[in-house]
Every structure is written in structure tokens, then in C-alpha cells.
Protein backbone atom coordinates (compact mmCIF):
# COMPACT_ATOMS: atom_id res chain seq x y z
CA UNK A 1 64.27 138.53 -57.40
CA UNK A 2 61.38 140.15 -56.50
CA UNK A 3 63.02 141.67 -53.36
CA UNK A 4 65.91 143.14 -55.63
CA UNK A 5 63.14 144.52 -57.82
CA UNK A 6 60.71 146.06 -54.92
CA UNK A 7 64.68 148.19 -54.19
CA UNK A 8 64.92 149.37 -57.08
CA UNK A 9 61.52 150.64 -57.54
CA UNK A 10 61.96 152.15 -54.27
CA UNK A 11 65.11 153.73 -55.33
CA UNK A 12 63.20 155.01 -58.67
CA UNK A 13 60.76 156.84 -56.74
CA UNK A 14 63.04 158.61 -55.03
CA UNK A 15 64.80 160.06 -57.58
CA UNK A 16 64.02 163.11 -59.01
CA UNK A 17 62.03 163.37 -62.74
CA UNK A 18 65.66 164.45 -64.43
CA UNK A 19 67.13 161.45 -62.77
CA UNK A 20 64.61 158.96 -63.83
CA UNK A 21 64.24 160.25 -67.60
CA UNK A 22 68.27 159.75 -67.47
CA UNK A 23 67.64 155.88 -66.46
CA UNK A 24 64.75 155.47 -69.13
CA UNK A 25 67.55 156.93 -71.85
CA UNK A 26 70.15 154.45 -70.09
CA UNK A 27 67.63 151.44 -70.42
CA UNK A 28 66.38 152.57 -73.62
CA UNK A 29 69.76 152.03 -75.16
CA UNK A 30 69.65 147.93 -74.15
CA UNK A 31 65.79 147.44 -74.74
CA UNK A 32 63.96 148.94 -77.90
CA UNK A 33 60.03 149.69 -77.35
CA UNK A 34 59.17 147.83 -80.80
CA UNK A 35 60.55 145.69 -83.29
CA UNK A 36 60.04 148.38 -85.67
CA UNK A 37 63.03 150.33 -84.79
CA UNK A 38 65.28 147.31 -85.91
CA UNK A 39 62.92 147.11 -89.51
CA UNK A 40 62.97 151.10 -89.77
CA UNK A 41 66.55 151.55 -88.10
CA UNK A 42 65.05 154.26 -86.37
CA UNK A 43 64.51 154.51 -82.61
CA UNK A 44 60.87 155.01 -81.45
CA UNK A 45 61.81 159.03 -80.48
CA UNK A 46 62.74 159.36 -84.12
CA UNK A 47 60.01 157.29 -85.75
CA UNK A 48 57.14 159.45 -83.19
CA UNK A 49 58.67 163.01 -84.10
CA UNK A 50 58.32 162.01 -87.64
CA UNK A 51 54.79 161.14 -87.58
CA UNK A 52 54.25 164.39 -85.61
CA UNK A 53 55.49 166.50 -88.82
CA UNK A 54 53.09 164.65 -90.93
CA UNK A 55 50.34 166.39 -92.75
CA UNK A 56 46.84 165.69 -91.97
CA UNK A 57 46.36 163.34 -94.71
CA UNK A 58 49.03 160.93 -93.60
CA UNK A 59 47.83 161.33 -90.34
CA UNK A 60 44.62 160.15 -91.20
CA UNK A 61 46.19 156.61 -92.84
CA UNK A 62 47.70 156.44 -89.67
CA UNK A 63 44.81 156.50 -87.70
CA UNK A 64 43.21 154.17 -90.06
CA UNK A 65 46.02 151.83 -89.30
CA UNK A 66 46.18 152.63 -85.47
CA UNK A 67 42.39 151.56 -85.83
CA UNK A 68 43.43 148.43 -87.95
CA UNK A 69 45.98 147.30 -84.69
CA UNK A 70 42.73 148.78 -82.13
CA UNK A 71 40.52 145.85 -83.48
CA UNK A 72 43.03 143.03 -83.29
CA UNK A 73 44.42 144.04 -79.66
CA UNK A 74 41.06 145.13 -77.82
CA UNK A 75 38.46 143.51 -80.46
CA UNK A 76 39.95 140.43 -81.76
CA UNK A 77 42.16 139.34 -78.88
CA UNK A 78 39.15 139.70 -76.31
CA UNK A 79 37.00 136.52 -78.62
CA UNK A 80 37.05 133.67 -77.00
CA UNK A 81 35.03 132.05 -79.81
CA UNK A 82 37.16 133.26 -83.05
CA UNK A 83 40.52 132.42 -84.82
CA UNK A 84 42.29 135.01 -86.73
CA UNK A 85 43.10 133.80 -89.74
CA UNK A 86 44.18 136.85 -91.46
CA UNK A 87 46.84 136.35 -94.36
CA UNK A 88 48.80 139.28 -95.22
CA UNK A 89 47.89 140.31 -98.58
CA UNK A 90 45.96 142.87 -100.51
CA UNK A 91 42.45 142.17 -99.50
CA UNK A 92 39.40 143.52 -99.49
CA UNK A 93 38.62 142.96 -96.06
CA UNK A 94 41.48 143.55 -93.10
CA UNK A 95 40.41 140.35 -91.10
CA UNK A 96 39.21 137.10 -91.44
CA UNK A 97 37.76 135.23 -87.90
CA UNK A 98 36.67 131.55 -87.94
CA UNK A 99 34.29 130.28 -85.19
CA UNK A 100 33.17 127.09 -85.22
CA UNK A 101 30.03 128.04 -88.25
CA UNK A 102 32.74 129.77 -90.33
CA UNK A 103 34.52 132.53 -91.44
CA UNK A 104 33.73 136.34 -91.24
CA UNK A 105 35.55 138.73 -93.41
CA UNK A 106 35.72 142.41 -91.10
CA UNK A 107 36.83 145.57 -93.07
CA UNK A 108 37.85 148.35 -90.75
CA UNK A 109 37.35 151.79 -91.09
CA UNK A 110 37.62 155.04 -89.31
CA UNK A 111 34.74 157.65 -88.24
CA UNK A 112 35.81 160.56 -90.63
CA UNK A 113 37.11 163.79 -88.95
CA UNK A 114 36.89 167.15 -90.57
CA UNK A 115 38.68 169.96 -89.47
CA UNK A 116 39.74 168.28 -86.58
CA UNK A 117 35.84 167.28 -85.43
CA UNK A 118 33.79 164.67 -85.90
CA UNK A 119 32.54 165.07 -89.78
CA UNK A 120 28.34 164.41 -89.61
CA UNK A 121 26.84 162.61 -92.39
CA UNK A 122 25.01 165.66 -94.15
CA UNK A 123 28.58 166.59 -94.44
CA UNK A 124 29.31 163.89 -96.52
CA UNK A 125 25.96 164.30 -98.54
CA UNK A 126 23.23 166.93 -97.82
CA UNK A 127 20.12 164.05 -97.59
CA UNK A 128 21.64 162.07 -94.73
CA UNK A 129 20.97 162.85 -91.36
CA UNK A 130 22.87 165.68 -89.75
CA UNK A 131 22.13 164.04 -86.21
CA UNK A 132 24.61 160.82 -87.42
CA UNK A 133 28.39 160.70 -87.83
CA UNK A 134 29.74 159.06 -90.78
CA UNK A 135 32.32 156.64 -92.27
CA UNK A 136 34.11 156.76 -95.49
CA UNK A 137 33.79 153.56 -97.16
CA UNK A 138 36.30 153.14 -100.34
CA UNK A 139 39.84 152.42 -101.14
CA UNK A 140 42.49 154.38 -100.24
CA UNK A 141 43.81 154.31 -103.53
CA UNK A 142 41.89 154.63 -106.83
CA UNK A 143 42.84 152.66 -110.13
CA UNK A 144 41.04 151.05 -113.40
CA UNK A 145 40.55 147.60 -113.69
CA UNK A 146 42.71 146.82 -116.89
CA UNK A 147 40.30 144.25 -118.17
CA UNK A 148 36.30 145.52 -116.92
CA UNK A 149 37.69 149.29 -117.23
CA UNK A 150 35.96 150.18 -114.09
CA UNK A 151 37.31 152.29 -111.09
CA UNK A 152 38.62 150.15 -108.43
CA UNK A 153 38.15 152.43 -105.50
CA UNK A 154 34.82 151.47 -104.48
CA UNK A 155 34.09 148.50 -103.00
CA UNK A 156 31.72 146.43 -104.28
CA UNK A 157 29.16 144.78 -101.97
CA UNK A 158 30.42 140.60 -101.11
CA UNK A 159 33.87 141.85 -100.78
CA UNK A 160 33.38 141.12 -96.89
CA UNK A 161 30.97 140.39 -94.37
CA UNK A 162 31.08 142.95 -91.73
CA UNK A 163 31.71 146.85 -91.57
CA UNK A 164 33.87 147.96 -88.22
CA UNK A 165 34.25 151.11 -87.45
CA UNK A 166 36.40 153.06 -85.15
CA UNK A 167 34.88 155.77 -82.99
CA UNK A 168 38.27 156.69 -82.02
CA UNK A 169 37.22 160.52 -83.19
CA UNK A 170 34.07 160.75 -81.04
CA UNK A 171 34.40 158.50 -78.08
CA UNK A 172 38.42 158.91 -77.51
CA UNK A 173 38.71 155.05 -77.11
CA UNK A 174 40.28 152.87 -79.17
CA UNK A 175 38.83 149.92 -78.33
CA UNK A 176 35.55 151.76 -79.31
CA UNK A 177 33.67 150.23 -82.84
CA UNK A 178 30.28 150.04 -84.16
CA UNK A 179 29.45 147.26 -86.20
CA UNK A 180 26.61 146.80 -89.01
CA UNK A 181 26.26 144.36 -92.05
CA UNK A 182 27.79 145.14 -95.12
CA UNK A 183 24.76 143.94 -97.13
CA UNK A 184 22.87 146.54 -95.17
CA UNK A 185 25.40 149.76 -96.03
CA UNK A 186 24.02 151.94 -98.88
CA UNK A 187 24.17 151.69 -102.81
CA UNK A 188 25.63 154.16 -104.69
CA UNK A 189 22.56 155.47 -107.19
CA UNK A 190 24.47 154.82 -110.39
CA UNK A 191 25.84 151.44 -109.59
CA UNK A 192 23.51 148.99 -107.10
CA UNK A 193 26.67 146.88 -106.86
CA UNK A 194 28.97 149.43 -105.44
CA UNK A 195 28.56 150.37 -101.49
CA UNK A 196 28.08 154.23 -101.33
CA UNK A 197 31.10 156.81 -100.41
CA UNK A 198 30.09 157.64 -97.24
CA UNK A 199 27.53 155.50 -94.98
CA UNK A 200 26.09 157.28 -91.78
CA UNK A 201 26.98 156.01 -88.34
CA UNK A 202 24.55 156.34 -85.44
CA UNK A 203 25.93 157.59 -82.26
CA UNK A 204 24.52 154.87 -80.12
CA UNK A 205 23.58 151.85 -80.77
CA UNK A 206 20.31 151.21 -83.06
CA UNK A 207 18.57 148.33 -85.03
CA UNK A 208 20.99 148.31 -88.04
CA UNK A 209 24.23 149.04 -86.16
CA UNK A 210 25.82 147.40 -82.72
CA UNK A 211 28.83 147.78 -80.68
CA UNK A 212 29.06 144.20 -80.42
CA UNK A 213 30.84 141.97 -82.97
CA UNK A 214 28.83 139.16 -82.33
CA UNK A 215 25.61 140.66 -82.07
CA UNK A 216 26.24 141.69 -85.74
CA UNK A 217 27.52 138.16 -86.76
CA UNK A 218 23.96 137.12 -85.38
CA UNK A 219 22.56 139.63 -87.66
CA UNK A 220 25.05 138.47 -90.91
CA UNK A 221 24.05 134.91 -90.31
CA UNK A 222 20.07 135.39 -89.70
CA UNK A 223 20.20 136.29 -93.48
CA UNK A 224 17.98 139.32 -92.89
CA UNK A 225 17.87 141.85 -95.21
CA UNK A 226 18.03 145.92 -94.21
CA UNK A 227 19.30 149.22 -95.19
CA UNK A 228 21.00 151.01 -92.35
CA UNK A 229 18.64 154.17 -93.53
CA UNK A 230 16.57 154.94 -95.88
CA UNK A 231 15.78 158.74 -96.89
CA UNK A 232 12.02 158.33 -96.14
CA UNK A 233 12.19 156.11 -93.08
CA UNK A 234 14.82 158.38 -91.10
CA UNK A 235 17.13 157.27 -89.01
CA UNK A 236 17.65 153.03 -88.37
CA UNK A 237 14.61 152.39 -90.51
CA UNK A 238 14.17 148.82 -92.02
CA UNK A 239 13.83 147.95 -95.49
């Protein structure tokens, strides 16, 4: 078999590029690239030229979810430790890992572009540090809770454990994430109990964020109590 398969490779490599694109269409037609095509009945080609028409907004819940499949591929799979246990549903987190202490609820988000370029946190408000990038952390959607009457976008902190977020925008690597307790993110001023809009992201690592997952479970679990920055202490200052 692996004789036959050695030929044909040989035989590939000799063709020109016009002769192999005419295989890949040939071999295309017997094996699909993702079971999506069968849900969608759409071939990849199709389903790719339509998410290259999209406006930027849809583009950017498509990187969110791009960053969503990131964490579980190059994050999640690569835990030898952890068992995903996520449930499809409408959660407030996007994963839930089990280890032998117990379970950590991850939400995902993505560094924020603007205008095509990593958006800086002063962008998001004036007083946070223009040297940091920044996240967006609400719901996509917004609502009112029928029965407390209050908005539903913002997340409210105990909703999960642990903040991961893409650097996609940045770093151009998926598998890249920072990591920080979602205890530590910042109030909004009106309402203690809801995390602020936008939270600032250091470039590097620093003592309130890490780009590893269980260095930040370490932090979750030591029950230590931070802010990941505080307008008088500057950037990565403790509470």
C-alpha cells in the first residue's frame, strides 16, 4: 500500500499546478473537507466565498468562534490533566474542564480589532493604559431579564472561573491566549457585580495575566484576591 501510494505522490509532483488542482476537484467530489457541507448542503468553496462577502461585524463572530474551536484544538486537546465536559447549551462560560480537584468554567473571548489593528485599551476607555490591548467582555446579544428587569448583556462576575483570550489579532497564532481570573477583571462603576465592558490585556505576560491555563488555575484555586489594574497602581498592580 504504501508503495502504490509513494507512485502516486511521485506522479503528483510531476504534474503541472493545472493538473493537480484538476485531481483535488476530481477527489473533492468523493471526499468533503467537513461535515458541514452535508449540515449546510454547501461545499466548503461555497461556504468560504460566503464568509469572504461578510461584513466586518459577522466577521468578527466568526473570529470569536474560530477562537472558540482555537482553544479546544490547540488549548484543550494539548491537557493531559483535564476532561472536557462541555454541554452544548446557552452558557455563560464556553467550556467546562474537570481535573482531578474539579471543574473550571473558561469563557473565551477575542482581543478586539479596530479598523483592522489591534484596538488598545485607552481606546476602549480614555483612563486605561494606552501601552495594553484590550478585550471586550459582554454578550453578544443584549436583552432584559423579564423578571429582575436588568440588561442581560453584561456578565456578572461567578458566571465562570477563567477569562481566555485570543491574541489571534496581535500575535497571528491561534493557538495564542492569555489567561487571568475572572474575579480579578474590572467592575463596572455603577454595578460592583457586573465585570466592566472592556478589560485591558497586557502584551506579555505579567502578575495578573498568564499564557498558561494552568498557571491561572493555580491562581483561581490559591483564592487570592487582585484586580488586573488599578488606575493608581498602573499597569499589573495588586489590590
Amino acid at each position: 500500500m504504501n508503495n502504490r501510494i509513494d507512485a502516486v505522490k511521485r506522479l503528483l509532483e510531476a504534474c503541472t499546478e493545472a493538473e493537480r488542482r484538476e485531481i483535488s476537484r476530481h477527489l473533492r467530489r468523493e471526499f468533503p473537507i467537513h461535515p458541514l457541507e452535508a449540515k449546510l448542503n454547501a461545499r466548503a468553496e461555497l461556504i468560504l466565498e460566503a464568509i469572504d462577502r461578510a461584513s466586518d461585524l459577522t466577521l468578527r463572530g466568526i473570529r470569536g468562534v474560530i477562537a472558540e474551536a482555537a482553544f479546544k484544538f490547540n488549548v484543550v486537546g494539548e491537557l493531559r490533566a483535564w476532561r472536557d465536559k462541555t454541554l452544548r447549551g446557552d452558557f455563560s462560560y464556553d467550556f467546562l474542564l474537570r481535573d482531578s480537584t474539579g471543574d473550571v468554567r473558561i469563557q473565551v473571548k477575542m482581543q478586539r480589532l479596530k479598523d483592522h489593528r489591534p484596538m488598545m485599551a485607552n481606546q476602549g476607555y480614555v483612563y486605561l493604559p494606552s501601552d495594553m490591548y484590550v478585550v471586550e467582555t459582554q454578550r453578544t446579544r443584549g436583552g432584559i431579564d423579564p423578571q429582575t428587569k436588568q440588561q442581560t448583556r453584561p456578565y456578572r462576575f461567578g458566571e465562570f472561573d477563567v477569562l481566555a483570550v485570543s491574541m489571534h489579532p496581535s500575535t497571528n497564532d491561534w493557538s495564542a491566549f492569555m489567561y487571568t481570573v475572572s474575579d480579578w477583571l474590572i467592575p463596572r462603576p455603577e454595578d460592583a457585580k457586573l465585570i466592566l465592558k472592556f478589560q485591558p490585556v497586557p502584551k506579555t505576560p505579567d502578575p495578573n495575566w498568564t499564557d498558561d491555563f494552568n498557571q491561572c488555575v493555580s491562581w483561581l484555586r490559591s483564592g487570592e484576591k487582585r484586580r488586573i489594574w488599578r488606575p493608581s497602581e498602573g499597569t499589573g498592580g495588586k489590590q
